[in-house]
PDB file of N, CA and C in Angstrom:
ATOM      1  N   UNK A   1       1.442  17.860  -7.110  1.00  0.00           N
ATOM      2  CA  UNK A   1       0.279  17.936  -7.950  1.00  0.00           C
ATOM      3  C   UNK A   1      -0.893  17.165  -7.338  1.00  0.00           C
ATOM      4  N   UNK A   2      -0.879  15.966  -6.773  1.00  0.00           N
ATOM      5  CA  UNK A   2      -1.605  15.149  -5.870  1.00  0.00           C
ATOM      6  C   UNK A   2      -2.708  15.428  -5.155  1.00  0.00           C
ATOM      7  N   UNK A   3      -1.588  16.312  -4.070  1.00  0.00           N
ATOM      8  CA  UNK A   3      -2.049  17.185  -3.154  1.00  0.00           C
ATOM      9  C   UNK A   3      -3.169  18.427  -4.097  1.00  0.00           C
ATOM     10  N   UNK A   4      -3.184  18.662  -4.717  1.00  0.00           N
ATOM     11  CA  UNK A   4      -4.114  19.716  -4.756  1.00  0.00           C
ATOM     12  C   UNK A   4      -5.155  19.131  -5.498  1.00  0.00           C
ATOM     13  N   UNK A   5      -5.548  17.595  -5.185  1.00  0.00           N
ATOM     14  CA  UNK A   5      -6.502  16.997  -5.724  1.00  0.00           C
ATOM     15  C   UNK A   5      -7.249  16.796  -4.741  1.00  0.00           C
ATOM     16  N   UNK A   6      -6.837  17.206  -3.376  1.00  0.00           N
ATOM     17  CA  UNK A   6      -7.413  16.580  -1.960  1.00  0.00           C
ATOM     18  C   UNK A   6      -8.895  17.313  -1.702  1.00  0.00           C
ATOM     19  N   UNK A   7      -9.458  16.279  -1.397  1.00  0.00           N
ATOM     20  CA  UNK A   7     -10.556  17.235  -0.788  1.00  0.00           C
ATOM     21  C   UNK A   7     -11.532  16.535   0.580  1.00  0.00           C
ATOM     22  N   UNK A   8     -10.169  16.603   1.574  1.00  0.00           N
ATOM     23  CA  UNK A   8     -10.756  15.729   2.991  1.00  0.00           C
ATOM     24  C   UNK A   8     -11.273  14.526   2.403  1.00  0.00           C
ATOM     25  N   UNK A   9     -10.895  13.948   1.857  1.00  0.00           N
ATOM     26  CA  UNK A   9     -11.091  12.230   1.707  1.00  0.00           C
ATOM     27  C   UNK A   9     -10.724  11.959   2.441  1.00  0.00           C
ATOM     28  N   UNK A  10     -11.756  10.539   3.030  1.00  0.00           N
ATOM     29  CA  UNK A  10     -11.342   9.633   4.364  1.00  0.00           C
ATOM     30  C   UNK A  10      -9.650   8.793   4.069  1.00  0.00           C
ATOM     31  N   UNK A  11      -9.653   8.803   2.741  1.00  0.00           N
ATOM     32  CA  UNK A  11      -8.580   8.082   2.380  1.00  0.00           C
ATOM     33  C   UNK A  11      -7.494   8.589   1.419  1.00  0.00           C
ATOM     34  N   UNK A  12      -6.411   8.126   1.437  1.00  0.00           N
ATOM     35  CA  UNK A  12      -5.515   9.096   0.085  1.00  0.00           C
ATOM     36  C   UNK A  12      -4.470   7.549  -0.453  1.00  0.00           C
ATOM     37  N   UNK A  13      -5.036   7.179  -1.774  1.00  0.00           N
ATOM     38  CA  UNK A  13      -3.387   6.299  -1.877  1.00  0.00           C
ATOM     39  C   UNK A  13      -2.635   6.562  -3.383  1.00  0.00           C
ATOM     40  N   UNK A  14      -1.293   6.745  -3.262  1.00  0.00           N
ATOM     41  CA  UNK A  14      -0.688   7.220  -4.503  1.00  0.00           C
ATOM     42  C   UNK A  14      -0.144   5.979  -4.935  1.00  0.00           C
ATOM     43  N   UNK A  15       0.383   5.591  -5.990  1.00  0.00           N
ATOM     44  CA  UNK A  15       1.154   4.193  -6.512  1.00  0.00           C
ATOM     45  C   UNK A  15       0.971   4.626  -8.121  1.00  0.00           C
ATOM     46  N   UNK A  16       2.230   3.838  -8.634  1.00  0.00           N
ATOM     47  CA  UNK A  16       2.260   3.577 -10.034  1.00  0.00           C
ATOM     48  C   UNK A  16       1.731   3.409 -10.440  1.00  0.00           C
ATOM     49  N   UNK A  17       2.176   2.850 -12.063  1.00  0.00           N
ATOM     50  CA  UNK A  17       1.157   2.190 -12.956  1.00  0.00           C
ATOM     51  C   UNK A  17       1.486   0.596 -12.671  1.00  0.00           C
ATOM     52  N   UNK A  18       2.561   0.640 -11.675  1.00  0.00           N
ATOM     53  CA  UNK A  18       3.440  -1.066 -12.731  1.00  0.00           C
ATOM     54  C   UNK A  18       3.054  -1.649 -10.714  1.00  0.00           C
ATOM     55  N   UNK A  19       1.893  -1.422  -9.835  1.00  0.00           N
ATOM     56  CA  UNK A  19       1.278  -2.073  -9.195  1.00  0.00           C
ATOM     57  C   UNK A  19       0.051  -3.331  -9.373  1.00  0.00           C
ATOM     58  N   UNK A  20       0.163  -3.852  -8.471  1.00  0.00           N
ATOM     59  CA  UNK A  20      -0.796  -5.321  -9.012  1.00  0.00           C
ATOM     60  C   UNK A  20      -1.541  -5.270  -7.626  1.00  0.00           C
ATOM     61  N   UNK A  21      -2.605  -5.884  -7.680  1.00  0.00           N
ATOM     62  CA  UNK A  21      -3.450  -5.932  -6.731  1.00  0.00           C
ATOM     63  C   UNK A  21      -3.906  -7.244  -6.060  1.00  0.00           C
ATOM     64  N   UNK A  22      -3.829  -7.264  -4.811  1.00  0.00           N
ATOM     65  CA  UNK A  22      -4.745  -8.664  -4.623  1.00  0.00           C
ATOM     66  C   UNK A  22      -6.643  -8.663  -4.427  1.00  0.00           C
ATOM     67  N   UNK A  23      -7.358  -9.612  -4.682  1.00  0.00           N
ATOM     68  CA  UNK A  23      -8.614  -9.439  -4.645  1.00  0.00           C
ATOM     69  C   UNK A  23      -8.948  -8.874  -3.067  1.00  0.00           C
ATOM     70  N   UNK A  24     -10.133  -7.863  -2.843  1.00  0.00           N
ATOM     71  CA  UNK A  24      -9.995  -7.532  -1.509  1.00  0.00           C
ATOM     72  C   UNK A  24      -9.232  -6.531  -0.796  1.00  0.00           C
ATOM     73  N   UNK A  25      -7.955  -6.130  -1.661  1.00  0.00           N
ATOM     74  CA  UNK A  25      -6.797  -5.032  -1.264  1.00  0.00           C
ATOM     75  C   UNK A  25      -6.905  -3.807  -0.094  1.00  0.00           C
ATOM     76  N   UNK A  26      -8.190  -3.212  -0.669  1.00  0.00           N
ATOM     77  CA  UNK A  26      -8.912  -1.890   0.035  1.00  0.00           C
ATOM     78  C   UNK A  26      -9.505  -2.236   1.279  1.00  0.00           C
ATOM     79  N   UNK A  27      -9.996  -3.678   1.705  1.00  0.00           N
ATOM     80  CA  UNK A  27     -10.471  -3.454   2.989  1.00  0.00           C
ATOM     81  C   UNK A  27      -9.080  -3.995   3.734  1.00  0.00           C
ATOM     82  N   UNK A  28      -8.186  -4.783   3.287  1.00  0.00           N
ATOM     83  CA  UNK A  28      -7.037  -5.373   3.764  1.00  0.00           C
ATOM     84  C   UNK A  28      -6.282  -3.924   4.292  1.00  0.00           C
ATOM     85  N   UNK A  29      -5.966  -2.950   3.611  1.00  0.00           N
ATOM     86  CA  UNK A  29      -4.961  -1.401   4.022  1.00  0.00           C
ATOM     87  C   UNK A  29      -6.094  -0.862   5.197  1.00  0.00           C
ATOM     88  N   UNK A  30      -7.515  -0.858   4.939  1.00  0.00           N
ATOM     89  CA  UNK A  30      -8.601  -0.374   5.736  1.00  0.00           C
ATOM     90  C   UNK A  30      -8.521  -0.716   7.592  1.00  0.00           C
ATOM     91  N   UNK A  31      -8.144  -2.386   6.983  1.00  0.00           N
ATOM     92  CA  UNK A  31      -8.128  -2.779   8.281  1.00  0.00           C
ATOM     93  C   UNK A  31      -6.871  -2.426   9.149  1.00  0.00           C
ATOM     94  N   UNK A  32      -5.723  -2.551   8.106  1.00  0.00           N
ATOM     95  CA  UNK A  32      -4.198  -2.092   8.429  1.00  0.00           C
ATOM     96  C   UNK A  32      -3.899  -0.682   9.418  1.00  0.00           C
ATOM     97  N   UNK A  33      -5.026   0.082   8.862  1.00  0.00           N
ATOM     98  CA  UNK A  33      -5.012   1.677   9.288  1.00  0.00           C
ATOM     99  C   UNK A  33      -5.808   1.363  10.593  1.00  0.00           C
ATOM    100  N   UNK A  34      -6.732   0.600  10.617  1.00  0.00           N
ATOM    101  CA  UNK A  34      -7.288   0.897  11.634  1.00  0.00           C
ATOM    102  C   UNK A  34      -7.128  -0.065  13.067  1.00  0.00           C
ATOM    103  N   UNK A  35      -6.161  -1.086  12.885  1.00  0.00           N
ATOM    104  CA  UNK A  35      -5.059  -1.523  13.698  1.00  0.00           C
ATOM    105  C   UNK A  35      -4.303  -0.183  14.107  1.00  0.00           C
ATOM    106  N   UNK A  36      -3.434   0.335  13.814  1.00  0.00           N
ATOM    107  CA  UNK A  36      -2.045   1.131  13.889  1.00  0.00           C
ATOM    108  C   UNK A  36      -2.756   2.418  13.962  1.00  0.00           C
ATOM    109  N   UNK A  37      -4.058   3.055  13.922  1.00  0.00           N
ATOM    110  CA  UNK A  37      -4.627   4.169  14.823  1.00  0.00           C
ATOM    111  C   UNK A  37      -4.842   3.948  16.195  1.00  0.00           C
ATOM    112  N   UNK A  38      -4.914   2.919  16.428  1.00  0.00           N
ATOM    113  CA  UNK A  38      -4.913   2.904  18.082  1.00  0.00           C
ATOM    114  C   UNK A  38      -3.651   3.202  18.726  1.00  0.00           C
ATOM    115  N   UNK A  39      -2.505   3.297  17.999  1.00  0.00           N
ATOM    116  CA  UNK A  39      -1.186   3.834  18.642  1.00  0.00           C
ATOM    117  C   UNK A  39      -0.698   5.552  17.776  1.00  0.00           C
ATOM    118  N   UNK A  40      -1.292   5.643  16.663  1.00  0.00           N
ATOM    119  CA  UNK A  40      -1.257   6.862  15.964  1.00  0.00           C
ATOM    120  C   UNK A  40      -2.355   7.558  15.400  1.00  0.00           C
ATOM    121  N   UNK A  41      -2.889   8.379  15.992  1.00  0.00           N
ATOM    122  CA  UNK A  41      -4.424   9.279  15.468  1.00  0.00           C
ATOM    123  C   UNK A  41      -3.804   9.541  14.062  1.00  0.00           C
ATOM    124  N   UNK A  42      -2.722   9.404  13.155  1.00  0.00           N
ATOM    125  CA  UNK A  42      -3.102   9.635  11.640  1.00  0.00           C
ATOM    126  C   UNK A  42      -1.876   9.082  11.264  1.00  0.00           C
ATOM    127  N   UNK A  43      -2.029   7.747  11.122  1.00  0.00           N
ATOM    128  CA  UNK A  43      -1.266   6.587  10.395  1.00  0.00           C
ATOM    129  C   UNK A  43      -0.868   6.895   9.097  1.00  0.00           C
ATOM    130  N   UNK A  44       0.162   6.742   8.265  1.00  0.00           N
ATOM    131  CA  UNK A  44       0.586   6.733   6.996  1.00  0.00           C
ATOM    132  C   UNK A  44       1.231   4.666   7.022  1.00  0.00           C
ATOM    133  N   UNK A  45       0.413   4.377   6.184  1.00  0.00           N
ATOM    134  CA  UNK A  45       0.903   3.089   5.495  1.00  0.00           C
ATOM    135  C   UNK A  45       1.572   3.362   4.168  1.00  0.00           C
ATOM    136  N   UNK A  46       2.902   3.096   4.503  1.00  0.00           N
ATOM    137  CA  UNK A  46       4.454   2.770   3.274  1.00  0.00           C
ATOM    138  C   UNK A  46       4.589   1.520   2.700  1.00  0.00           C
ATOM    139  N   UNK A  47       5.223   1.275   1.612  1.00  0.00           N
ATOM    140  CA  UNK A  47       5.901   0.334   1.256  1.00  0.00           C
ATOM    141  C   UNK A  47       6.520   0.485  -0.318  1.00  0.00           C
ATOM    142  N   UNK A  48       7.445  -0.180   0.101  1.00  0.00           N
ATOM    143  CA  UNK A  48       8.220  -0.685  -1.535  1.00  0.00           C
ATOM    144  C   UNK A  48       8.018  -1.787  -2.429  1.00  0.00           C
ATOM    145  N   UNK A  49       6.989  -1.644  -3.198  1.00  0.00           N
ATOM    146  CA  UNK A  49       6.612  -2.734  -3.977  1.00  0.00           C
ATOM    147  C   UNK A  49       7.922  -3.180  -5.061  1.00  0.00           C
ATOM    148  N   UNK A  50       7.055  -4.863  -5.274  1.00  0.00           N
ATOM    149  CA  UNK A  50       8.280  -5.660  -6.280  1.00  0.00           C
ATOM    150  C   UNK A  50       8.152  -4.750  -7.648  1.00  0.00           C
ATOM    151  N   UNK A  51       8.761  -4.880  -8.288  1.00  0.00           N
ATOM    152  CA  UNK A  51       8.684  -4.172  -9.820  1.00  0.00           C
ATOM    153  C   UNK A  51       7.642  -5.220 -10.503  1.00  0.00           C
ATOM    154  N   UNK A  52       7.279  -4.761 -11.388  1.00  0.00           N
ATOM    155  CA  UNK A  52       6.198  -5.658 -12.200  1.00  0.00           C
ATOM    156  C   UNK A  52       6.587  -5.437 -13.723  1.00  0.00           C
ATOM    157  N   UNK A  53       6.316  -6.243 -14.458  1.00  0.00           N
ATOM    158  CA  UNK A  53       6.395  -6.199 -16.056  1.00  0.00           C
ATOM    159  C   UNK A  53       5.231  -7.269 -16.470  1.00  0.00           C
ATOM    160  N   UNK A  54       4.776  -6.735 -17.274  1.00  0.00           N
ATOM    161  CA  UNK A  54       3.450  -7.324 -17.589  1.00  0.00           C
ATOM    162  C   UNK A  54       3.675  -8.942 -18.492  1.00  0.00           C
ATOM    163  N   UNK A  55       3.332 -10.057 -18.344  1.00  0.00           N
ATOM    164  CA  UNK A  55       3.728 -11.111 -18.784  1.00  0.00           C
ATOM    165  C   UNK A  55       4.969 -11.898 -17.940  1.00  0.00           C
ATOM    166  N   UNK A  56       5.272 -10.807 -17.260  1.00  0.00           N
ATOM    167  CA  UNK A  56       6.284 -12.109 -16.713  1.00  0.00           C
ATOM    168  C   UNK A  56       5.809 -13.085 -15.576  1.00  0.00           C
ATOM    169  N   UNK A  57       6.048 -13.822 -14.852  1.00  0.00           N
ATOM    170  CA  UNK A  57       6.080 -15.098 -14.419  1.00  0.00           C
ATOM    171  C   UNK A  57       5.315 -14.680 -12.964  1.00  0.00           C
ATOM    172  N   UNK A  58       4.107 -14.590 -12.580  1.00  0.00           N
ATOM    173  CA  UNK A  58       3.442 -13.760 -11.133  1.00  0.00           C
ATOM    174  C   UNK A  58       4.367 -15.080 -10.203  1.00  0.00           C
ATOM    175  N   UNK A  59       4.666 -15.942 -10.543  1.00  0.00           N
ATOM    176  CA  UNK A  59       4.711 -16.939  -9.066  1.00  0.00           C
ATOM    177  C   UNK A  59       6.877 -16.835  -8.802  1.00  0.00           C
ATOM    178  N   UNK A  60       7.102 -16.677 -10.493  1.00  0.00           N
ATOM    179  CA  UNK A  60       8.997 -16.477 -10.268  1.00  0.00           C
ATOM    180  C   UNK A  60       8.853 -14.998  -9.525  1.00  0.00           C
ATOM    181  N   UNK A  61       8.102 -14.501 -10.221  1.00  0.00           N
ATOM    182  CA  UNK A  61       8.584 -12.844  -9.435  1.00  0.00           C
ATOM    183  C   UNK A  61       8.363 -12.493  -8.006  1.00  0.00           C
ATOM    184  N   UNK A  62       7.333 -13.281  -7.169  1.00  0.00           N
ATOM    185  CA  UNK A  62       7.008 -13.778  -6.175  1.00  0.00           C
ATOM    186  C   UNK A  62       8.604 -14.048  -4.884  1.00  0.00           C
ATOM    187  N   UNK A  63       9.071 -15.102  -5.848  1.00  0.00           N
ATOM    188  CA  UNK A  63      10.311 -15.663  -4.883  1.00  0.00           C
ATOM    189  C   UNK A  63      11.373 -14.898  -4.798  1.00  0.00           C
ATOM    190  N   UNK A  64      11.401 -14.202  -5.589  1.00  0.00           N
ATOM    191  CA  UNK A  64      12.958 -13.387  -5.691  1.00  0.00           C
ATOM    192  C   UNK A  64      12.369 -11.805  -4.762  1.00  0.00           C
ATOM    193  N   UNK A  65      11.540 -11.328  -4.149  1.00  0.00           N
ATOM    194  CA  UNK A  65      11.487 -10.297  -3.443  1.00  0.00           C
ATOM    195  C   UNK A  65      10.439 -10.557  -2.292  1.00  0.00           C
ATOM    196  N   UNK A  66      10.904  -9.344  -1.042  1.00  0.00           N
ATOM    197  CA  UNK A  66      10.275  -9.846  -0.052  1.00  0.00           C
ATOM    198  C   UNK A  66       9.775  -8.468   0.196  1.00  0.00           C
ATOM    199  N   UNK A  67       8.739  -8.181   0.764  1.00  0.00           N
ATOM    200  CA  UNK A  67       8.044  -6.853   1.243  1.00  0.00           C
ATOM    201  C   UNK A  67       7.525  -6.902   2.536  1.00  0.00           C
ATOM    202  N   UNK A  68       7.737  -5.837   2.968  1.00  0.00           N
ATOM    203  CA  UNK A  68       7.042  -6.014   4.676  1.00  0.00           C
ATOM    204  C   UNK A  68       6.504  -4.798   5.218  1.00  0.00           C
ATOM    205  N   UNK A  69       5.513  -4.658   5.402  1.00  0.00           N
ATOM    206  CA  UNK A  69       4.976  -3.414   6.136  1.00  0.00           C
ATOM    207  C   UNK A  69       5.058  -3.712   7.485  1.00  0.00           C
ATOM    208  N   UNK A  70       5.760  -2.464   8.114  1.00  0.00           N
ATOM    209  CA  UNK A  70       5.816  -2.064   9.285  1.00  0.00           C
ATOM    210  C   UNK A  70       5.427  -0.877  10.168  1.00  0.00           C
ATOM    211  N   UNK A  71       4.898  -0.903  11.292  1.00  0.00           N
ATOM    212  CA  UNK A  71       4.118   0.017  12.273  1.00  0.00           C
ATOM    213  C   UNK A  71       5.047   0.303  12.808  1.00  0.00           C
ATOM    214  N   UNK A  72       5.379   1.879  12.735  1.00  0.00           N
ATOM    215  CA  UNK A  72       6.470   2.861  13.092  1.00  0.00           C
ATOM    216  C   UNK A  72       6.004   4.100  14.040  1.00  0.00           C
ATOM    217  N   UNK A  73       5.784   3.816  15.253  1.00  0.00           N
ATOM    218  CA  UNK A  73       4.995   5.107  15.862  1.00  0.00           C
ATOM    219  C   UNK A  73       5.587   6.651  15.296  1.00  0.00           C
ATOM    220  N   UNK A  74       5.102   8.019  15.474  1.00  0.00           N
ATOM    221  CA  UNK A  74       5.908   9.097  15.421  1.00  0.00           C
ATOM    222  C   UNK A  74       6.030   9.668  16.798  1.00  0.00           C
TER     223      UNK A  74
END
């Protein structure tokens, strides 16, 4: 369904509802992409975010999961 929302945007990002953001986010992935195009003319940035529930503890939920983006040539 996504996909037929496209219309050559410089950019495409899909995610939940139960994502959190840091201040700044968009130029942080911006810059991410444009690191990892110098080894791939059309980068896809992945990841598996922590689960979120609204009220619970941002700094406990913090320690108990780890996330890592990684540059995977094709």
């Amino acid at each position: 369904m996504a996909e037929t929302l496209f219309e050559q945007e410089a950019y495409f990002l899909q995610i939940d509802s139960h994502c959190r953001f840091i201040p700044g986010w968009d130029d942080e992935m911006i810059a991410m992409l444009r690191q990892v195009e110098q080894k791939s003319p059309r980068p896809i940035l992945s990841s598996y975010p922590p689960p979120y529930s609204p009220g619970e503890d941002e700094e406990a939920s913090k320690k108990r999961y780890v996330s890592r983006l990684i540059f995977r040539e094709f």
